[in-house]
Protein backbone atom coordinates (compact mmCIF):
# COMPACT_ATOMS: atom_id res chain seq x y z
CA UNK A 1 -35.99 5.20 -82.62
CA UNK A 2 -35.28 7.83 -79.97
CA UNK A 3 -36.68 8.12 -76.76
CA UNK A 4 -36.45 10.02 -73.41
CA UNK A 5 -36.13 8.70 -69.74
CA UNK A 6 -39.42 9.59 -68.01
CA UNK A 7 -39.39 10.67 -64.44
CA UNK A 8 -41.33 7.81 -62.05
CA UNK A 9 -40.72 9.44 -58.34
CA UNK A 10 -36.84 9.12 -57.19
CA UNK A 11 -36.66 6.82 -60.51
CA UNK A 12 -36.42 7.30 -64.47
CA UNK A 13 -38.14 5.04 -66.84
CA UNK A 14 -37.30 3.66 -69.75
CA UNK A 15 -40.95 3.92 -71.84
CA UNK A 16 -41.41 0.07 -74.29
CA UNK A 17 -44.08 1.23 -76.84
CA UNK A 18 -46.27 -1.77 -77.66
CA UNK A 19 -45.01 -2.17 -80.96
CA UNK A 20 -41.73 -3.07 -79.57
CA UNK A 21 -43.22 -5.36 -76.98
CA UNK A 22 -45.00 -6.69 -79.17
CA UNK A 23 -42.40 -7.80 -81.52
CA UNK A 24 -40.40 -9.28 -78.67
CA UNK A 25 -42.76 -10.83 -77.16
CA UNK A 26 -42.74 -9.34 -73.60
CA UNK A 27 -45.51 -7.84 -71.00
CA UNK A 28 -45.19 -6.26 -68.07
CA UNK A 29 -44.53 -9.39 -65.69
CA UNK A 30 -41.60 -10.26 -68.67
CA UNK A 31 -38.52 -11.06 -66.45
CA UNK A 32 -36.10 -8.50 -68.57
CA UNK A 33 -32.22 -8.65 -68.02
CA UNK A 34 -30.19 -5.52 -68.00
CA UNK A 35 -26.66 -4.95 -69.34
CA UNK A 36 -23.82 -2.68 -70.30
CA UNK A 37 -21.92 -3.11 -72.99
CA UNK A 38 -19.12 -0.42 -73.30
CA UNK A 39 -22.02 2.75 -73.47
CA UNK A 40 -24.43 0.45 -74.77
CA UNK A 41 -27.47 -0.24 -72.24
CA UNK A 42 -28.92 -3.92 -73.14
CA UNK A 43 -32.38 -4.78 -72.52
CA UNK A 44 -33.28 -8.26 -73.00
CA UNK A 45 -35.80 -10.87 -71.91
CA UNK A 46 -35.03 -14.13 -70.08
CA UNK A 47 -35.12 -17.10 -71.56
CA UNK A 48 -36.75 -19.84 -70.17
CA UNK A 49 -33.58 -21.65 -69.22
CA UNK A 50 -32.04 -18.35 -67.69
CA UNK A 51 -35.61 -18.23 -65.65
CA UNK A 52 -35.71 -21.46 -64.33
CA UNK A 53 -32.30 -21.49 -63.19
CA UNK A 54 -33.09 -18.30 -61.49
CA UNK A 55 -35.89 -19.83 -59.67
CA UNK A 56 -33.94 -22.90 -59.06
CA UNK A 57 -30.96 -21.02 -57.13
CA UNK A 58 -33.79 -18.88 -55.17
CA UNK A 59 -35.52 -22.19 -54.10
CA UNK A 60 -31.93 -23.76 -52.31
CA UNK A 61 -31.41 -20.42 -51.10
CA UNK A 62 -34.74 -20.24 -49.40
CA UNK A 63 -34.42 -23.90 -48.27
CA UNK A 64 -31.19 -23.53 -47.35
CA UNK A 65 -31.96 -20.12 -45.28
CA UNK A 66 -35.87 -21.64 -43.42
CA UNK A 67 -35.27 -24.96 -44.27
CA UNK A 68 -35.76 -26.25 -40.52
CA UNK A 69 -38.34 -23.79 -39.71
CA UNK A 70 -40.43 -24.74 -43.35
CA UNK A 71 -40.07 -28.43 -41.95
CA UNK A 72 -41.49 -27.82 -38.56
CA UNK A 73 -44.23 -25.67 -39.91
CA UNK A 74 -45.24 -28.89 -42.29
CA UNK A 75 -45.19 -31.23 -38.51
């Protein structure tokens, strides 16, 4: 298959047909990581493992960043 960036604004997009998200099981609020291989690009969704270690490191760095003001909001 052979596709072409689109321009979005400032950006260019890389166009998933549904077929393809289909078969891998993704949607548009899919966390997807991105890679380079050499000249390969590497699009890939998180796994569930990868996602909830994601969300665990932004939780301590939230709590660690307004922990004091989060606990005298809660008083």
């Amino acid at each position: 298959m052979i596709r072409k960036l689109t321009k979005q604004g400032n950006s260019l997009c890389l166009v998933i047909e549904r077929p393809l998200r289909e078969l891998l099981g993704i949607d548009q609020d899919t966390p997807l990581k991105v890679s380079v291989e050499g000249r390969r690009l590497i699009v890939e969704p998180l796994g569930a493992e990868e996602r909830k270690g994601r969300f665990k490191k932004a939780l301590a760095d939230t709590n660690k960043e307004y922990g004091k003001a989060l606990k005298n909001l809660a008083r």
